[in-house]
C-alpha atoms as a PDB file:
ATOM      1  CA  UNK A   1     -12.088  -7.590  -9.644  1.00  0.00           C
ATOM      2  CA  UNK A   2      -8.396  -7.183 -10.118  1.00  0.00           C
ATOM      3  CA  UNK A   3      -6.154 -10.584 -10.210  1.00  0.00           C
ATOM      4  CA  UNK A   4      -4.564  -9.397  -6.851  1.00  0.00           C
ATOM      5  CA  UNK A   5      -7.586  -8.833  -5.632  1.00  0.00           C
ATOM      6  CA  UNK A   6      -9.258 -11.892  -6.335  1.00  0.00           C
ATOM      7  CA  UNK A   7      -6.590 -13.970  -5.103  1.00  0.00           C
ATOM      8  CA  UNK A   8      -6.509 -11.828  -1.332  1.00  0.00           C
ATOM      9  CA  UNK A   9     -10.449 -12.582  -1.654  1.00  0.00           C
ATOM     10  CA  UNK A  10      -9.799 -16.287  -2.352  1.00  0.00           C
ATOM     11  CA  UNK A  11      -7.327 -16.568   0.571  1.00  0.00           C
ATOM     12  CA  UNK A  12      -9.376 -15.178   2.865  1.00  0.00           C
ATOM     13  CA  UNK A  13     -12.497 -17.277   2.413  1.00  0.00           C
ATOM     14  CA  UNK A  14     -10.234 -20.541   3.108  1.00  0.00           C
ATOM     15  CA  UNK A  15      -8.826 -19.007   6.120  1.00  0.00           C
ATOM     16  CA  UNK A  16     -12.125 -17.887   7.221  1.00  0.00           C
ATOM     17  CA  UNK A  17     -13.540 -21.258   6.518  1.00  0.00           C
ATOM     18  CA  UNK A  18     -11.122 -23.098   8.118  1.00  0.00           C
ATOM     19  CA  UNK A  19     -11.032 -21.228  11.175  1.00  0.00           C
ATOM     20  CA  UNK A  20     -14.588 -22.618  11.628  1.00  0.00           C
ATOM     21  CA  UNK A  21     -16.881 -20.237  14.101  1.00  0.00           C
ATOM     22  CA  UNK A  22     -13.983 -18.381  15.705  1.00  0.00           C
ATOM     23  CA  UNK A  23     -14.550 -14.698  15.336  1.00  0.00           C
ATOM     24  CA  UNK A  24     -12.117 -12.251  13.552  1.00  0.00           C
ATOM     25  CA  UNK A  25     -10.507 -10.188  16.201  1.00  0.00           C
ATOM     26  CA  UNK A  26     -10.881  -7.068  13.435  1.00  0.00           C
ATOM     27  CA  UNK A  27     -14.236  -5.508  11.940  1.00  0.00           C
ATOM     28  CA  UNK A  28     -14.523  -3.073   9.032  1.00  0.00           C
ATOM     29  CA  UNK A  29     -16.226  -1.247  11.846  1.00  0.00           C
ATOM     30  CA  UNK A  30     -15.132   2.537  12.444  1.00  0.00           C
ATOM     31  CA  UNK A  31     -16.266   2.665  16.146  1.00  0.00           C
ATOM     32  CA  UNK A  32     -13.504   0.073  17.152  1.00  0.00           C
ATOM     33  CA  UNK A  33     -11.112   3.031  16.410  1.00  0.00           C
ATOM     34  CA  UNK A  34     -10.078   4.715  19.326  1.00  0.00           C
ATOM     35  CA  UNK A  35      -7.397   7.191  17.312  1.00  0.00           C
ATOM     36  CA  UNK A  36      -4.102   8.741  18.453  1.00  0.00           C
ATOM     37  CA  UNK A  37      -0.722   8.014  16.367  1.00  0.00           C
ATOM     38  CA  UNK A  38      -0.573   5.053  14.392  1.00  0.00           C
ATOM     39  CA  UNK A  39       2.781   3.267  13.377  1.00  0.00           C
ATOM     40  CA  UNK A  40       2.751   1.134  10.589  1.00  0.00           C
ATOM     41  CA  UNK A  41       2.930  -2.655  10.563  1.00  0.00           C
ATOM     42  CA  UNK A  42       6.256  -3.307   8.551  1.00  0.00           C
ATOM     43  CA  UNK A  43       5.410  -6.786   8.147  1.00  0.00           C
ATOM     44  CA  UNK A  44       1.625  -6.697   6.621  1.00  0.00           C
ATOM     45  CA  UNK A  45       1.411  -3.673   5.331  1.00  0.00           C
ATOM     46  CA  UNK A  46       2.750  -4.116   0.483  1.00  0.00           C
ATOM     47  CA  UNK A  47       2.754  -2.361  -1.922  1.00  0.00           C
ATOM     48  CA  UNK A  48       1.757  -4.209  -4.938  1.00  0.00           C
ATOM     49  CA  UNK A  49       2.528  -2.941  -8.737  1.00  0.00           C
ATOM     50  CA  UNK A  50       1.106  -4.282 -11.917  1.00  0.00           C
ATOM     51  CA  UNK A  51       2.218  -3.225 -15.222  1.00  0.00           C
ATOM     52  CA  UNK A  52       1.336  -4.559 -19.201  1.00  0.00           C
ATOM     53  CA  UNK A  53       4.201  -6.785 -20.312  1.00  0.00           C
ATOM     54  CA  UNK A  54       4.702  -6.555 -23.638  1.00  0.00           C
ATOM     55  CA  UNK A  55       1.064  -7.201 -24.378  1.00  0.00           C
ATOM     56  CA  UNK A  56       2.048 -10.640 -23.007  1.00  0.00           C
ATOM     57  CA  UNK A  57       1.093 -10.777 -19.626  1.00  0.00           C
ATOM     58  CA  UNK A  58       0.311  -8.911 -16.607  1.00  0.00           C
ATOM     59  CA  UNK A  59       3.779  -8.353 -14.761  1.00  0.00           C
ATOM     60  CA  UNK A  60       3.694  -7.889 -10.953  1.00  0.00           C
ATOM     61  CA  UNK A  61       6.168  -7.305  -8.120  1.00  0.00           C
ATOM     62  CA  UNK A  62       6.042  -6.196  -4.408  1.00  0.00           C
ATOM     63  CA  UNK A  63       7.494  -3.162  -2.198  1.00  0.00           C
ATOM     64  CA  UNK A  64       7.367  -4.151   2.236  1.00  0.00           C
ATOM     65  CA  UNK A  65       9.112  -3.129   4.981  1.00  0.00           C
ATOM     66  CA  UNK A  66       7.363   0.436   4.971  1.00  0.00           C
ATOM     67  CA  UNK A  67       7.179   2.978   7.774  1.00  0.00           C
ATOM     68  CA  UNK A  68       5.881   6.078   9.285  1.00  0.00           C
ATOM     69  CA  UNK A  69       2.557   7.156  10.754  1.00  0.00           C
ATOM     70  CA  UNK A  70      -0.961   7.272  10.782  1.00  0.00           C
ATOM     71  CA  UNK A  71      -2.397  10.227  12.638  1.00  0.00           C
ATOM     72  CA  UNK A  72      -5.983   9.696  12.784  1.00  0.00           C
ATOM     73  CA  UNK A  73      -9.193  11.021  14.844  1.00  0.00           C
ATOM     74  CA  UNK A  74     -12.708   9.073  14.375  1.00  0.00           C
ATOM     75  CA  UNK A  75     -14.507  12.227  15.003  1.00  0.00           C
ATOM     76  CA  UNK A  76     -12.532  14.450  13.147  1.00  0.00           C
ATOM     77  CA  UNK A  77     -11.035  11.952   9.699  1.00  0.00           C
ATOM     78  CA  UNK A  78     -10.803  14.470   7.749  1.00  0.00           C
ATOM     79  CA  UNK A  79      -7.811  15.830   9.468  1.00  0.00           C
ATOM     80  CA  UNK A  80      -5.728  12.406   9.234  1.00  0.00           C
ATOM     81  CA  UNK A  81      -2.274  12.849   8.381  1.00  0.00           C
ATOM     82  CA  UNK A  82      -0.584   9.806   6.232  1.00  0.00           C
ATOM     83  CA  UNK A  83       3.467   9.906   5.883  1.00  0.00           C
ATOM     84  CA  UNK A  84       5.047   6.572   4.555  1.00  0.00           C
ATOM     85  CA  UNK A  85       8.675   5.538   3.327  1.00  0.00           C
ATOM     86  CA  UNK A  86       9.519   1.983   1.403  1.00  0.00           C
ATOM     87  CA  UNK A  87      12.693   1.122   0.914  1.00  0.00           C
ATOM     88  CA  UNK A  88      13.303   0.191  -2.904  1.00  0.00           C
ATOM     89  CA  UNK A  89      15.284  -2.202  -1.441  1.00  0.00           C
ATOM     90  CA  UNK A  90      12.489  -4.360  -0.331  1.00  0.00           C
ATOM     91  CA  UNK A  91      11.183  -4.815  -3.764  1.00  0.00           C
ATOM     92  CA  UNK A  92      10.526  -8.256  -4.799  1.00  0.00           C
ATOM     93  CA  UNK A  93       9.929  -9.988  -8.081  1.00  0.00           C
ATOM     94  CA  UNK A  94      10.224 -13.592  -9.942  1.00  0.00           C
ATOM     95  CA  UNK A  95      14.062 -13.673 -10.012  1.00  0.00           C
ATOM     96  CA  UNK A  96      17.182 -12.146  -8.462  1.00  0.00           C
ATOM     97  CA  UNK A  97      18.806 -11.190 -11.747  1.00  0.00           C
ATOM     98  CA  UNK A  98      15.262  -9.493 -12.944  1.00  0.00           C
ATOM     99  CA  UNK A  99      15.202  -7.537  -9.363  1.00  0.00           C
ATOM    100  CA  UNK A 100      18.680  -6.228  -9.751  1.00  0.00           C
ATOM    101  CA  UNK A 101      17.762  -5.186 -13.749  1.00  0.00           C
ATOM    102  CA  UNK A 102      14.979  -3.367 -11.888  1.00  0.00           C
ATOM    103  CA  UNK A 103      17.200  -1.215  -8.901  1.00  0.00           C
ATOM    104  CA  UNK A 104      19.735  -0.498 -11.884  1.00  0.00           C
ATOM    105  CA  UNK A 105      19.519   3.313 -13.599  1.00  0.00           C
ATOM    106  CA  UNK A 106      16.913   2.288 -16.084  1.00  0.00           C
ATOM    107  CA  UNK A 107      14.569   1.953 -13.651  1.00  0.00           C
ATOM    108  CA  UNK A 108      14.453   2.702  -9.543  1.00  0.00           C
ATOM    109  CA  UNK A 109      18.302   3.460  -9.399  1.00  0.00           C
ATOM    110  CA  UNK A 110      18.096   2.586  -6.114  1.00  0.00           C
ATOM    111  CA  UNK A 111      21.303   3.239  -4.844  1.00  0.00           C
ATOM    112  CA  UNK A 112      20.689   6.757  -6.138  1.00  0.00           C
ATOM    113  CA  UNK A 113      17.188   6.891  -4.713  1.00  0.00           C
ATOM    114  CA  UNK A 114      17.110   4.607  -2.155  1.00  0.00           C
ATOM    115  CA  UNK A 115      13.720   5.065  -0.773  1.00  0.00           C
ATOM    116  CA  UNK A 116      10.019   6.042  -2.034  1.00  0.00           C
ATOM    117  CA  UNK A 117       7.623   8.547   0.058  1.00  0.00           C
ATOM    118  CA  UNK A 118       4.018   9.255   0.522  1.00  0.00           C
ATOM    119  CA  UNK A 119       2.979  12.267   2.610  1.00  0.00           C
ATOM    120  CA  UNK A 120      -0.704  12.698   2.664  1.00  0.00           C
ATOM    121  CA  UNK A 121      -2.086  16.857   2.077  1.00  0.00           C
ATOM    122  CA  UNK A 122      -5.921  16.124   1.740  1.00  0.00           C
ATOM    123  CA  UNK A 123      -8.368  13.277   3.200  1.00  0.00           C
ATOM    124  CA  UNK A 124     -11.832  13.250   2.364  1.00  0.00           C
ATOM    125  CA  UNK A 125     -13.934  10.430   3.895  1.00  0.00           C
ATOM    126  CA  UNK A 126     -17.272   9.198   3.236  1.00  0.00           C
ATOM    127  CA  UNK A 127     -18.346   6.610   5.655  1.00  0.00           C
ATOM    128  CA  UNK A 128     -15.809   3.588   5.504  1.00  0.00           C
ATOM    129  CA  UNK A 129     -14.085   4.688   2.670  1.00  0.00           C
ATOM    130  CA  UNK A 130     -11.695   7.725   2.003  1.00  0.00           C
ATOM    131  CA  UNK A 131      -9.928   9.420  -1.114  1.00  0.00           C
ATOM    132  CA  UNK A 132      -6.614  10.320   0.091  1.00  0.00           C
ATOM    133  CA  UNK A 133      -4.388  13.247  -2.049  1.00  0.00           C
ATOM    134  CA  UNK A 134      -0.809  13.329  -1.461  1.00  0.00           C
ATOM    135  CA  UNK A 135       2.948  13.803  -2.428  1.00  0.00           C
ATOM    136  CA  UNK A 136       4.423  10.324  -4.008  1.00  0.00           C
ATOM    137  CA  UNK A 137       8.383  11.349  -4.236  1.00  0.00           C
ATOM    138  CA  UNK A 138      10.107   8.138  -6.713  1.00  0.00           C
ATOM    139  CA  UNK A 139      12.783   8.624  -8.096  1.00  0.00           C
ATOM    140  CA  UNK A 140      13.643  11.867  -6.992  1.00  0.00           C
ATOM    141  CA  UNK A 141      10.729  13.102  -8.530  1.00  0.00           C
ATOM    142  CA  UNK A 142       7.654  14.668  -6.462  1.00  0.00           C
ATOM    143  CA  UNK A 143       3.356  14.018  -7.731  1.00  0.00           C
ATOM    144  CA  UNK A 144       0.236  14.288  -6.571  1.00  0.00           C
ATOM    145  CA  UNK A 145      -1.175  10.846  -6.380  1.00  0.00           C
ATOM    146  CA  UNK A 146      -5.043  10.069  -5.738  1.00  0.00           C
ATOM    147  CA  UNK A 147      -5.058   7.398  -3.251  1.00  0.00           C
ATOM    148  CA  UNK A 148      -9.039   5.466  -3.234  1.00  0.00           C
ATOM    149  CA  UNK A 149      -8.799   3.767   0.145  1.00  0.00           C
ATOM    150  CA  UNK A 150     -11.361   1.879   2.304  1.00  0.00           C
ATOM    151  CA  UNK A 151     -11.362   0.547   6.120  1.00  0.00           C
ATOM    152  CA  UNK A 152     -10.379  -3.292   6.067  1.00  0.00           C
ATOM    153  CA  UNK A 153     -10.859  -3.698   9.693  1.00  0.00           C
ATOM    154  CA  UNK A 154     -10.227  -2.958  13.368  1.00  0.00           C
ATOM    155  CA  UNK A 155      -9.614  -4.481  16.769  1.00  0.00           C
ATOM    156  CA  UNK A 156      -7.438  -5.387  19.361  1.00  0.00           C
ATOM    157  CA  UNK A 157      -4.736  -8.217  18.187  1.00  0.00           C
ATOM    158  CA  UNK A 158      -4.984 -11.094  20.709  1.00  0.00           C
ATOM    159  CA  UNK A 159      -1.587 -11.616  20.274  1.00  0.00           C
ATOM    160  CA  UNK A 160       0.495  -8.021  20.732  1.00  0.00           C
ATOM    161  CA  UNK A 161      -2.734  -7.138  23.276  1.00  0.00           C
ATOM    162  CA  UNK A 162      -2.861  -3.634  20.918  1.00  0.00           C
ATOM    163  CA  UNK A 163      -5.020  -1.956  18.896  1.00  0.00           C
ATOM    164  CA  UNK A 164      -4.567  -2.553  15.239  1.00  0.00           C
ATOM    165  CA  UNK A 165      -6.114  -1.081  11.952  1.00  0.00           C
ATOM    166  CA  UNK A 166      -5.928  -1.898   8.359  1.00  0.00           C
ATOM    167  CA  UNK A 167      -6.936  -0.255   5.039  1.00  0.00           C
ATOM    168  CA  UNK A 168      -6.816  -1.213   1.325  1.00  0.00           C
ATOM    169  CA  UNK A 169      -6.002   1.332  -1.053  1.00  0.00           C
ATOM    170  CA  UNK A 170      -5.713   1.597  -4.696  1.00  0.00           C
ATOM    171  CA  UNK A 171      -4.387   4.024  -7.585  1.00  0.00           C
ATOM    172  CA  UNK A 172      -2.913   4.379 -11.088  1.00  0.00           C
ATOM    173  CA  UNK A 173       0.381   6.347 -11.881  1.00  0.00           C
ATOM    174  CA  UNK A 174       2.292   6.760 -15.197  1.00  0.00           C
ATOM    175  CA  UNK A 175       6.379   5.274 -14.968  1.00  0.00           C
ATOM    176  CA  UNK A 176       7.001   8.293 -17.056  1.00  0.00           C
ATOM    177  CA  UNK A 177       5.811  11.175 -14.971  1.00  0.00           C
ATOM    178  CA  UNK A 178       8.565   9.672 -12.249  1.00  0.00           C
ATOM    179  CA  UNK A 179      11.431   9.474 -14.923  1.00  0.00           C
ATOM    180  CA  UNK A 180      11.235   6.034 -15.746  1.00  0.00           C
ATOM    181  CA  UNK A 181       9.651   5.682 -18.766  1.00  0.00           C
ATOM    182  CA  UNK A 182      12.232   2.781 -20.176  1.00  0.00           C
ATOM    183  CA  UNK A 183      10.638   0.568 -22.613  1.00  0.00           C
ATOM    184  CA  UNK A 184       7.508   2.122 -23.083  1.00  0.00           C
ATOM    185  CA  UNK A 185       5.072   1.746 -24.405  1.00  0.00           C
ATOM    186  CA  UNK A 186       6.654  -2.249 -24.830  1.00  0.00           C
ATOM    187  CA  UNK A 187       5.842  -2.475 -21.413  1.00  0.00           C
ATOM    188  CA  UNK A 188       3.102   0.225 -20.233  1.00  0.00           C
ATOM    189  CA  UNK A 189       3.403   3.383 -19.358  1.00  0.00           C
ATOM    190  CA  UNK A 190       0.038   2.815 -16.507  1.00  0.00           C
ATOM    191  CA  UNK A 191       1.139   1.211 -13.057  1.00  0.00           C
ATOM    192  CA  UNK A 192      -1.548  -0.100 -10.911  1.00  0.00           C
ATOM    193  CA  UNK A 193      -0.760   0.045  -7.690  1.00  0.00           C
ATOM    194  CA  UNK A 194      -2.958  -2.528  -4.709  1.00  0.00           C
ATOM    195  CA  UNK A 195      -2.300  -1.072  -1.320  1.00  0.00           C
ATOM    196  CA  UNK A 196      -2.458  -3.284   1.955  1.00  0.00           C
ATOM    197  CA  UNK A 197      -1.717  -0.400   5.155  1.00  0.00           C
ATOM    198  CA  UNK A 198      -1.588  -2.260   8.557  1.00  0.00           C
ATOM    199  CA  UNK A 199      -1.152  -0.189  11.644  1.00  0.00           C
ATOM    200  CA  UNK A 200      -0.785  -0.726  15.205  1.00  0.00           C
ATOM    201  CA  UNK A 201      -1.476   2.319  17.943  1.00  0.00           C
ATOM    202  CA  UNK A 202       1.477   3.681  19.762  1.00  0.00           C
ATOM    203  CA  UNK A 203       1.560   4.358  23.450  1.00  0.00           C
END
């Protein structure tokens, strides 16, 4: 299991075990999905990167404030339609000066390209979990990116009285098939990328 991974896993059990025998208002259960236009959940949805430092250590920062839509039927998944934007903006990492070394030209250039997009073209599901194909623009530059993703769980949230659904997704990319290939192979070329996609259903 991935570091990331293991340390969502990790938090989870404590939360679960501290919440005693109070039930989890979501399931990894597909029938609790009603379907319709899904907007995502800005504040618990990340985008988490991991990259080789320098053979040193594993080196890992953070991309929120994402949004778009989900457009998803339970009877028909194959036909969901994903389209997300993150503002490079919202990236975080260990320090202020390593973030802004980061948005400068050798890497994001985020004044330049200000944003990051993922617009879904193929879904192909298989029970709870899903391969999604799409169009990752970074950097001004457009790829196909192979998303693995699985249902997390689904419900009503007590507390906004709406439907909510969340995923987990994974996939590798290479820095240099975006244009940022600085300091390769120093640092690596490979990007994991950990996926957490919350979404609530619109009226």
């Amino acid at each position: 299991m991935k570091p990331v991974r293991l340390l969502a896993a990790a938090l989870l059990i404590g939360f679960t075990a501290g919440a005693g025998a109070q039930e989890m208002p979501g399931k990894e259960d597909v029938a609790r999905i009603t379907g319709g236009t899904y907007a995502v959940d800005p504040d618990h949805s990340q985008v988490v990167w991991t990259v080789d430092h320098m053979g040193f250590s594993p080196l890992t920062g953070i991309f929120g404030v994402a949004s778009g839509t989900l457009v998803l039927d339970p009877k028909k998944p194959g036909e969901a339609k994903l389209d997300i934007t993150i503002p490079i903006s919202s990236l975080r990492v260990t320090s202020d000066g390593f973030a802004k070394h980061l948005a400068g030209p050798e890497f994001f250039d985020a004044e330049k390209f200000p944003t990051a997009t993922f617009k879904s073209t193929k879904v192909t599901v298989n029970d709870d979990d899903a391969t999604i194909e799409g169009d990752l623009t970074l950097h001004g530059v457009t790829k196909r990116v192979t998303l693995d993703a699985e249902l997390f769980g689904a419900g009503v949230n007590p507390m906004s009285k709406v439907e909510n659904i969340g995923f987990t997704a994974s996939a590798d990319i290479k820095r240099s098939d975006f244009g940022m290939g600085y300091a390769v192979p120093v640092v690596s070329d490979e990007v994991e990328l950990d996926i957490v996609g919350a979404f609530t259903k619109q009226p």
